[in-house]
PDB file of N, CA and C in Angstrom:
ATOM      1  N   UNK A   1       0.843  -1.170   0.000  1.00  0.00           N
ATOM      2  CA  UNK A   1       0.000   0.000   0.000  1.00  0.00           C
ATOM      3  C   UNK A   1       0.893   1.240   0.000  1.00  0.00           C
ATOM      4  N   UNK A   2       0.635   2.298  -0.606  1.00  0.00           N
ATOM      5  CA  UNK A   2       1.490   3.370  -0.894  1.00  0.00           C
ATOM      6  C   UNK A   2       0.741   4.330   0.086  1.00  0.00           C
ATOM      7  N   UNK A   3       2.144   5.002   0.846  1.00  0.00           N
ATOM      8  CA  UNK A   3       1.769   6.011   1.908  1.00  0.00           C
ATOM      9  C   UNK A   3       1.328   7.709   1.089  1.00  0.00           C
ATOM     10  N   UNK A   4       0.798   8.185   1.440  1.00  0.00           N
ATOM     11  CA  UNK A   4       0.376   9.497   1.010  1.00  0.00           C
ATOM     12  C   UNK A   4       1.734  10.444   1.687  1.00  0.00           C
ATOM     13  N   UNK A   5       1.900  11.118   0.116  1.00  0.00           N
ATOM     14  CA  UNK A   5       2.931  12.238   1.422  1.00  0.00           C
ATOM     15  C   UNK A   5       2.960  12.964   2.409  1.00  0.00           C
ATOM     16  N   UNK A   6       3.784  13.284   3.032  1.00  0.00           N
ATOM     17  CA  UNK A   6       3.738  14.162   3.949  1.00  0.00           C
ATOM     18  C   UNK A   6       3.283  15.487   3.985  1.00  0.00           C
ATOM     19  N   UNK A   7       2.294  16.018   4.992  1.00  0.00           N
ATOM     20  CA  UNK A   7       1.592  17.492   4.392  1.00  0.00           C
ATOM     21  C   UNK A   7       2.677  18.283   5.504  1.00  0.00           C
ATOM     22  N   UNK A   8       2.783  19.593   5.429  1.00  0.00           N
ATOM     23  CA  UNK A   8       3.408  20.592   6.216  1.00  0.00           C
ATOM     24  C   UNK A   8       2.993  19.981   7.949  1.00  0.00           C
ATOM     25  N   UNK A   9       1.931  19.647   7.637  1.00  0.00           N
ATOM     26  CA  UNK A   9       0.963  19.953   8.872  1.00  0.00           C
ATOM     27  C   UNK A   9       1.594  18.411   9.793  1.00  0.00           C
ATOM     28  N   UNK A  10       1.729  17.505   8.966  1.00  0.00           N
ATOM     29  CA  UNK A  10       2.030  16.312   9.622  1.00  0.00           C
ATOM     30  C   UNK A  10       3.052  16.168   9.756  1.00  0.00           C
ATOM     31  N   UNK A  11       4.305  16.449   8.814  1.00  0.00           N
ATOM     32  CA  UNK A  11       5.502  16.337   9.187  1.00  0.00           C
ATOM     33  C   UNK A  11       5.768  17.458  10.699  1.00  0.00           C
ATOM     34  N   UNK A  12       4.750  18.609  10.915  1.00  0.00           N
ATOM     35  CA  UNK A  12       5.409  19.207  12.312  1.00  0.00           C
ATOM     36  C   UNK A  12       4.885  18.152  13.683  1.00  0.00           C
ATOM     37  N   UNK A  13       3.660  17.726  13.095  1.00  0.00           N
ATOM     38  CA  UNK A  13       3.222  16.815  14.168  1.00  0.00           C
ATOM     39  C   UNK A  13       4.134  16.082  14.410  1.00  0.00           C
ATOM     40  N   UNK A  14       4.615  15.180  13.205  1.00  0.00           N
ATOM     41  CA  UNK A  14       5.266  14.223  13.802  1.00  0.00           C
ATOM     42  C   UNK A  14       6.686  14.540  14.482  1.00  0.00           C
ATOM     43  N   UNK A  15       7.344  15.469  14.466  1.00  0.00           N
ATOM     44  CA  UNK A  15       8.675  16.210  14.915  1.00  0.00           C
ATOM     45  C   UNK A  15       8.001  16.833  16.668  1.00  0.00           C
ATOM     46  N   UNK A  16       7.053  17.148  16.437  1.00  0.00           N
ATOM     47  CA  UNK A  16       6.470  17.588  17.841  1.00  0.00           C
ATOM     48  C   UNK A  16       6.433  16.672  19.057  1.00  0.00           C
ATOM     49  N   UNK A  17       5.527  15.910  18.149  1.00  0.00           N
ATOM     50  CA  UNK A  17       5.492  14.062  19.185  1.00  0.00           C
ATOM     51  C   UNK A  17       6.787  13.425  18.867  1.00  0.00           C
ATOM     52  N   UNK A  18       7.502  13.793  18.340  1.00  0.00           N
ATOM     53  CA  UNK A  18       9.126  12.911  18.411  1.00  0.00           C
ATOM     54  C   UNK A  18       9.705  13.106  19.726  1.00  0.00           C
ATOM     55  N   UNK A  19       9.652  14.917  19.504  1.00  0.00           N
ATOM     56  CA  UNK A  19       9.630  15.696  20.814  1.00  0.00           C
ATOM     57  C   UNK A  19       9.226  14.980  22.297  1.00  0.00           C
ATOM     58  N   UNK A  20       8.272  14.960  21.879  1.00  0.00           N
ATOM     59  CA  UNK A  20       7.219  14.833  22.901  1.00  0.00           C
ATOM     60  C   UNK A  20       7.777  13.649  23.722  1.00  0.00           C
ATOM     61  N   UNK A  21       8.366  11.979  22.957  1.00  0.00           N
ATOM     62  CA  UNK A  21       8.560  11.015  23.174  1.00  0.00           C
ATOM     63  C   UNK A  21       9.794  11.417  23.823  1.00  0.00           C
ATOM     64  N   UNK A  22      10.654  12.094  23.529  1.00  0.00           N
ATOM     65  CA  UNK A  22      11.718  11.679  23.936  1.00  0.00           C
ATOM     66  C   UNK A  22      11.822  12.715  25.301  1.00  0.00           C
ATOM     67  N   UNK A  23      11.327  13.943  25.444  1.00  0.00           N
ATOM     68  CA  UNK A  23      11.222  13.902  26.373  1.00  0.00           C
ATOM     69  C   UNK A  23      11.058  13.607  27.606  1.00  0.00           C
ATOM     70  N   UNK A  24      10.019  12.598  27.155  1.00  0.00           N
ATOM     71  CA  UNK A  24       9.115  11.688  28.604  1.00  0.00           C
ATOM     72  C   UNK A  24      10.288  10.751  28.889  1.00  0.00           C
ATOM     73  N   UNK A  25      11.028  10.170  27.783  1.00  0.00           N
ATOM     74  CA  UNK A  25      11.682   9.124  27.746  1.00  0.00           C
ATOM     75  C   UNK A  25      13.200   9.585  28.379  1.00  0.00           C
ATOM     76  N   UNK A  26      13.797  10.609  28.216  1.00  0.00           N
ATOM     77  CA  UNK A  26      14.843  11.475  29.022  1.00  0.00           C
ATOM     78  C   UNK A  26      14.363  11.315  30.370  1.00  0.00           C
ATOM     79  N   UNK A  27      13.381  12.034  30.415  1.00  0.00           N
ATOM     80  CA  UNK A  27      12.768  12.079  31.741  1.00  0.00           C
ATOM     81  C   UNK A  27      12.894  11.080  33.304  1.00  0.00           C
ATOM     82  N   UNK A  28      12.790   9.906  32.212  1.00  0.00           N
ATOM     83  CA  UNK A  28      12.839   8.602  32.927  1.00  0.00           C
ATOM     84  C   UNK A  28      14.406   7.899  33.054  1.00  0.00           C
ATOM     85  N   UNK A  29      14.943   8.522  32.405  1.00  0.00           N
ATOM     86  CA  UNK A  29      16.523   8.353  32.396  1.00  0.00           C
ATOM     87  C   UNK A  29      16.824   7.164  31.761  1.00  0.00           C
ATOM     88  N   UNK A  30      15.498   6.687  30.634  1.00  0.00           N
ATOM     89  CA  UNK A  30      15.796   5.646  29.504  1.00  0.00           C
ATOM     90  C   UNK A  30      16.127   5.850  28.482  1.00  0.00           C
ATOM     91  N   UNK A  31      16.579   5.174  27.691  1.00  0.00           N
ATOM     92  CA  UNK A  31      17.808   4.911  26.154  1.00  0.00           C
ATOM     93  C   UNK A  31      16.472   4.633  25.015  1.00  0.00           C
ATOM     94  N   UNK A  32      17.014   4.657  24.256  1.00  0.00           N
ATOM     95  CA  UNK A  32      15.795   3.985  23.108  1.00  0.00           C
ATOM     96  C   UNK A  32      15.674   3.022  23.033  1.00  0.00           C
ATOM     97  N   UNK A  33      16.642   2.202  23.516  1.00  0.00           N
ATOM     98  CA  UNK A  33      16.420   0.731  23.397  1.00  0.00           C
ATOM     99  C   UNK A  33      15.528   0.227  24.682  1.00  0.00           C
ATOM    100  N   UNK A  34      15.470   0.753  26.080  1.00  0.00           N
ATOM    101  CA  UNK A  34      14.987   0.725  27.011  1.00  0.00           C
ATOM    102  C   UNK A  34      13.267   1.090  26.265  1.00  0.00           C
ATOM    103  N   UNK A  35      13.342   2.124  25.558  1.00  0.00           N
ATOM    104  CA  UNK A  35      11.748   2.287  25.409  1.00  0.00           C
ATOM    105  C   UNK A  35      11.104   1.137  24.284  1.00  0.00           C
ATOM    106  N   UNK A  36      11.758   1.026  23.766  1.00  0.00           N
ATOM    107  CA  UNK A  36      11.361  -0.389  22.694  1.00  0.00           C
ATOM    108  C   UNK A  36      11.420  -1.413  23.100  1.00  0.00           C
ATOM    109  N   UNK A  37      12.057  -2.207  24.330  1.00  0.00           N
ATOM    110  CA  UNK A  37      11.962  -3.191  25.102  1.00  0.00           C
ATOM    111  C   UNK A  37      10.362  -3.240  25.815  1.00  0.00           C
ATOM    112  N   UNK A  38      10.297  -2.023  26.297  1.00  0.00           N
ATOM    113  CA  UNK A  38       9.168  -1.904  27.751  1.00  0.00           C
ATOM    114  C   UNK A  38       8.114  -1.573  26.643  1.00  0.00           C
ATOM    115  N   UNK A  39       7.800  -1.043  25.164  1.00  0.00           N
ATOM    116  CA  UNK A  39       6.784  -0.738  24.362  1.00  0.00           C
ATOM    117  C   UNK A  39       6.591  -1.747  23.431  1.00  0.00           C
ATOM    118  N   UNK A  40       7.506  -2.590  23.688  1.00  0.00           N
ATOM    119  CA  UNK A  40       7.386  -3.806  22.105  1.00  0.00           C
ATOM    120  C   UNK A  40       7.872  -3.393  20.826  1.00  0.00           C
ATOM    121  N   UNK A  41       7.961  -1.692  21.060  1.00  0.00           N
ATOM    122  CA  UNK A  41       8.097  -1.711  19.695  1.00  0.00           C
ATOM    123  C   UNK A  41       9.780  -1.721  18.976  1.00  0.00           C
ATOM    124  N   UNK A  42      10.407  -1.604  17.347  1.00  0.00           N
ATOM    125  CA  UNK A  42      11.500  -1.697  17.601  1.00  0.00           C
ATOM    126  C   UNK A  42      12.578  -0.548  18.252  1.00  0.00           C
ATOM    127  N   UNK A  43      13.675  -0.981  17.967  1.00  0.00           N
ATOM    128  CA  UNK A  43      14.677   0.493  18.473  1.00  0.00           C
ATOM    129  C   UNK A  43      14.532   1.749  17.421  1.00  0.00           C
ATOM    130  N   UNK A  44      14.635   1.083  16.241  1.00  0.00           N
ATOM    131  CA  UNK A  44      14.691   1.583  15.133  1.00  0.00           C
ATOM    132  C   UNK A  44      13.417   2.186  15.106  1.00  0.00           C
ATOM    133  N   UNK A  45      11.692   1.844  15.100  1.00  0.00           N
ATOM    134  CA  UNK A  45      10.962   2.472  14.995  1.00  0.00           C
ATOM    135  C   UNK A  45      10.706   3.840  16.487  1.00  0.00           C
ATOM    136  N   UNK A  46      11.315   3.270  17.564  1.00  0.00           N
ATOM    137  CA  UNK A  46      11.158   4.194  18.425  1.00  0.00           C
ATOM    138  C   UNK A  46      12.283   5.203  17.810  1.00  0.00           C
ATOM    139  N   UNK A  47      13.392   5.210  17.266  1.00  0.00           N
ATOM    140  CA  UNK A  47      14.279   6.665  17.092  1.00  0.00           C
ATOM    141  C   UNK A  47      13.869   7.028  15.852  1.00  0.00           C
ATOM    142  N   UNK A  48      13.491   6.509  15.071  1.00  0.00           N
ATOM    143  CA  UNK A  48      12.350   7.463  13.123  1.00  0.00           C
ATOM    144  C   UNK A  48      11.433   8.221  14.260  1.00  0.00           C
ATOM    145  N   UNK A  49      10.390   7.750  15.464  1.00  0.00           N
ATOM    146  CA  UNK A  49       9.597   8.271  15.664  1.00  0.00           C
ATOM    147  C   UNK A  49      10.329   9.507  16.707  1.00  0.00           C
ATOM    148  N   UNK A  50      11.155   9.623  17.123  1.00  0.00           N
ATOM    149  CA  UNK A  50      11.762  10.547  17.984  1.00  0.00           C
ATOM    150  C   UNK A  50      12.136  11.862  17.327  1.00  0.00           C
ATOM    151  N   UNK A  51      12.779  11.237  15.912  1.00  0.00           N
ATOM    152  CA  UNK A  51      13.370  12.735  15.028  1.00  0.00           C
ATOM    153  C   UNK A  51      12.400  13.192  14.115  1.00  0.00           C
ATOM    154  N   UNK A  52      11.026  12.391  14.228  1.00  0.00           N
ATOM    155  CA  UNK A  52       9.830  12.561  13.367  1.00  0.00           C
ATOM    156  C   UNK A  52      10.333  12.434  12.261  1.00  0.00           C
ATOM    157  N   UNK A  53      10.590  10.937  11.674  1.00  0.00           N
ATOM    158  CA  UNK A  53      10.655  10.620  10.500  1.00  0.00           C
ATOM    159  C   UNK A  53       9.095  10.068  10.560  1.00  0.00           C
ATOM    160  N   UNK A  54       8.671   9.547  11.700  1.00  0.00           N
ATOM    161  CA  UNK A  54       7.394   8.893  11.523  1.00  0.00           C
ATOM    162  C   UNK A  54       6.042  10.160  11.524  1.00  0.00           C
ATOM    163  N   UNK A  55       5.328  10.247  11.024  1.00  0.00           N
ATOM    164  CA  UNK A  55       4.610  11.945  10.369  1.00  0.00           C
ATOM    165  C   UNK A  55       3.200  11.513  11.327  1.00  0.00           C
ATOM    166  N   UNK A  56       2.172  10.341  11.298  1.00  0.00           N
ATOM    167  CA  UNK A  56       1.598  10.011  10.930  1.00  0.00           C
ATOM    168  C   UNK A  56       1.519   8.236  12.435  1.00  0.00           C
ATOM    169  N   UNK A  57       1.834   8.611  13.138  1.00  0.00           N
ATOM    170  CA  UNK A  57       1.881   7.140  14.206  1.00  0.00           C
ATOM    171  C   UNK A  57       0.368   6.203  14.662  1.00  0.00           C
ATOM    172  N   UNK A  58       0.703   5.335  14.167  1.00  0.00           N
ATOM    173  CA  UNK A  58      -0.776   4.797  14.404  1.00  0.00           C
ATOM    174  C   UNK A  58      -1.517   4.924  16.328  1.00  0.00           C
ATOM    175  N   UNK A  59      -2.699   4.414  16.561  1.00  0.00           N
ATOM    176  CA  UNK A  59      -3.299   4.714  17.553  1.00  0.00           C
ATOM    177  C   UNK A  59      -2.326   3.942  18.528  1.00  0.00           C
ATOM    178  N   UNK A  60      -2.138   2.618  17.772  1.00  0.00           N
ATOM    179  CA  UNK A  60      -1.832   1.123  18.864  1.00  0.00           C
ATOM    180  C   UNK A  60      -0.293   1.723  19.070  1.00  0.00           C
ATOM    181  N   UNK A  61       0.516   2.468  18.321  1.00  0.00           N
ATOM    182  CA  UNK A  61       1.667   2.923  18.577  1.00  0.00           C
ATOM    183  C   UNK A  61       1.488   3.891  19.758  1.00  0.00           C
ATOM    184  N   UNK A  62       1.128   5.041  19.496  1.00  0.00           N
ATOM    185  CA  UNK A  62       0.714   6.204  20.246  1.00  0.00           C
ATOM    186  C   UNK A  62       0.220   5.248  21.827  1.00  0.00           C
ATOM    187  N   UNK A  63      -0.187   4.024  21.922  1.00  0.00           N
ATOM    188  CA  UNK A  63      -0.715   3.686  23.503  1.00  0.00           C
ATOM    189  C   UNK A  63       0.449   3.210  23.624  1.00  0.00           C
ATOM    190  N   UNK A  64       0.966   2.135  23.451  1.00  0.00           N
ATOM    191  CA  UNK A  64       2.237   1.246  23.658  1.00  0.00           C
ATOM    192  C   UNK A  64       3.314   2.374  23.797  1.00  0.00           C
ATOM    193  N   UNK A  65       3.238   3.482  23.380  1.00  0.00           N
ATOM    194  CA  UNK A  65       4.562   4.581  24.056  1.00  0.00           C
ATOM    195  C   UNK A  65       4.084   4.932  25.304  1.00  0.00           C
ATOM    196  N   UNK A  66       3.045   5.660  25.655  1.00  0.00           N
ATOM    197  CA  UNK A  66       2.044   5.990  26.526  1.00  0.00           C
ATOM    198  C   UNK A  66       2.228   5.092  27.462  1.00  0.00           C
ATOM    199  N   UNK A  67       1.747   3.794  26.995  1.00  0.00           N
ATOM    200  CA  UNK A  67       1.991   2.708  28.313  1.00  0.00           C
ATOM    201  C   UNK A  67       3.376   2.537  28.964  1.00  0.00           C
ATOM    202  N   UNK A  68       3.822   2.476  28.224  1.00  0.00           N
ATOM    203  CA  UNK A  68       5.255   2.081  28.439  1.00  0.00           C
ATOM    204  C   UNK A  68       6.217   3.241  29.274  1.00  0.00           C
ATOM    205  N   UNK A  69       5.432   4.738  29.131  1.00  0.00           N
ATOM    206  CA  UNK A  69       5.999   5.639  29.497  1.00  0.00           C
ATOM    207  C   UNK A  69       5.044   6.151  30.828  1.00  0.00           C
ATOM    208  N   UNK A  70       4.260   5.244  31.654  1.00  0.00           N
ATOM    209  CA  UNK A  70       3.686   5.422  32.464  1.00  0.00           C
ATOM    210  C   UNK A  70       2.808   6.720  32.335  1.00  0.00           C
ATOM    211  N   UNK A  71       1.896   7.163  31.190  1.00  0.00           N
ATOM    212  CA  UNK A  71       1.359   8.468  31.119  1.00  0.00           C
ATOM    213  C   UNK A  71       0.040   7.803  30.169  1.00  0.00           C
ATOM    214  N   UNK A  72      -0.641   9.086  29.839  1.00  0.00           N
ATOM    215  CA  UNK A  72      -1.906   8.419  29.233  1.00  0.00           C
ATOM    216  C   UNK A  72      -1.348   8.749  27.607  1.00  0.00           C
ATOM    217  N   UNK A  73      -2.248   8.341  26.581  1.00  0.00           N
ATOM    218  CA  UNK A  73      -2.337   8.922  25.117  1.00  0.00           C
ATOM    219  C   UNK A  73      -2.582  10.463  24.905  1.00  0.00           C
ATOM    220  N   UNK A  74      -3.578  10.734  25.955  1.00  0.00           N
ATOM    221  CA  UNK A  74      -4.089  12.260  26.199  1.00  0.00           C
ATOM    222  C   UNK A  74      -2.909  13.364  26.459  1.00  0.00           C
ATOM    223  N   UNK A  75      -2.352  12.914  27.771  1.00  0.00           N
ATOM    224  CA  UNK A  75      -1.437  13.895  28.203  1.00  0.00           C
ATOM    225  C   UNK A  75      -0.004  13.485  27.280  1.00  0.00           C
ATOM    226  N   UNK A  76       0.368  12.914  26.505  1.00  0.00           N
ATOM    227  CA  UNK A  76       1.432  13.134  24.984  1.00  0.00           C
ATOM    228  C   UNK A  76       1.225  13.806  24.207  1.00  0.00           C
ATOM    229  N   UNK A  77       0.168  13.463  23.998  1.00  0.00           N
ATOM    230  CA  UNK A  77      -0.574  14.405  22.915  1.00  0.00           C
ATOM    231  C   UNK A  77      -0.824  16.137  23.390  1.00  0.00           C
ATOM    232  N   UNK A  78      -1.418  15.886  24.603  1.00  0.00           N
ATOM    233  CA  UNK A  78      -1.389  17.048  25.165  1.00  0.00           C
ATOM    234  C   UNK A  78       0.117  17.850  24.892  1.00  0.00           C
ATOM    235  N   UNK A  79       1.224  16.721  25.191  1.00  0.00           N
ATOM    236  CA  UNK A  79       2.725  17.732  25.423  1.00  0.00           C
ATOM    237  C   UNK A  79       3.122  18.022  23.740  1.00  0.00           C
ATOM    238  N   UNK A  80       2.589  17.379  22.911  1.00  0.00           N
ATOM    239  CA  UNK A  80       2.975  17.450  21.755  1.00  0.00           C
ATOM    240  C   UNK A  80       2.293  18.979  21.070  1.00  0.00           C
ATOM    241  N   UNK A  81       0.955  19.173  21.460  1.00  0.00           N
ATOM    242  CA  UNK A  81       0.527  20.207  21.009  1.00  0.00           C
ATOM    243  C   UNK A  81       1.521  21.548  21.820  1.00  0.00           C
ATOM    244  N   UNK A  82       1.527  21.374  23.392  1.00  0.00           N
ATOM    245  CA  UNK A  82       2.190  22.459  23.886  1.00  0.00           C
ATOM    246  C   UNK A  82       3.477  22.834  23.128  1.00  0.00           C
ATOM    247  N   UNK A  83       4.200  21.715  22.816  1.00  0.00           N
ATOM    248  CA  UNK A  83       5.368  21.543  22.041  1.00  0.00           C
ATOM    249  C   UNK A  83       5.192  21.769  20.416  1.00  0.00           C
ATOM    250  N   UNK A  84       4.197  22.812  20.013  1.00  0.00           N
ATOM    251  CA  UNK A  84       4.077  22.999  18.523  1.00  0.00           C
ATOM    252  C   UNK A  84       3.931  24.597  19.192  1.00  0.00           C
ATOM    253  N   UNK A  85       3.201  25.114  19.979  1.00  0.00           N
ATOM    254  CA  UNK A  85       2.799  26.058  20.014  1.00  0.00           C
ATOM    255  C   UNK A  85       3.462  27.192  20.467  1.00  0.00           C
TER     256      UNK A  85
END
């Protein structure tokens, strides 16, 4: 399936919530590999999603960081918007 490009609007999102991730993830005084262990997901997809190569993160992604980062989907999202504005 072919991805649609990137609009202005999504590539800042996704650089915002890259933001956003790695903050929380500093925070906690974990590595990327530490957050892809405790989220399932890989190393590699947790650092695309950190420098916002990822534009566009699915829902089940967006919880499994969330979970993993002891916070809700809401309040990331929440830091991601503060972190655009």
């Amino acid at each position: 399936m072919a991805r649609r490009p990137a609009t202005t609007d999504s590539k800042s999102f996704g650089v915002a919530f890259g933001a956003a991730v790695r903050a929380r993830r500093d925070k906690k005084g974990w590595t990327a590999q530490r957050l892809a262990e405790v989220s399932g997901l890989s190393v590699d997809g947790v650092r695309r999603i950190e420098v916002g190569r990822v534009t566009d993160p699915g829902i089940q992604t967006v919880n499994k960081i969330a979970t993993a980062l002891t916070t809700t989907v809401d309040a990331l999202l929440r830091a991601t918007r503060e972190g655009e504005s």
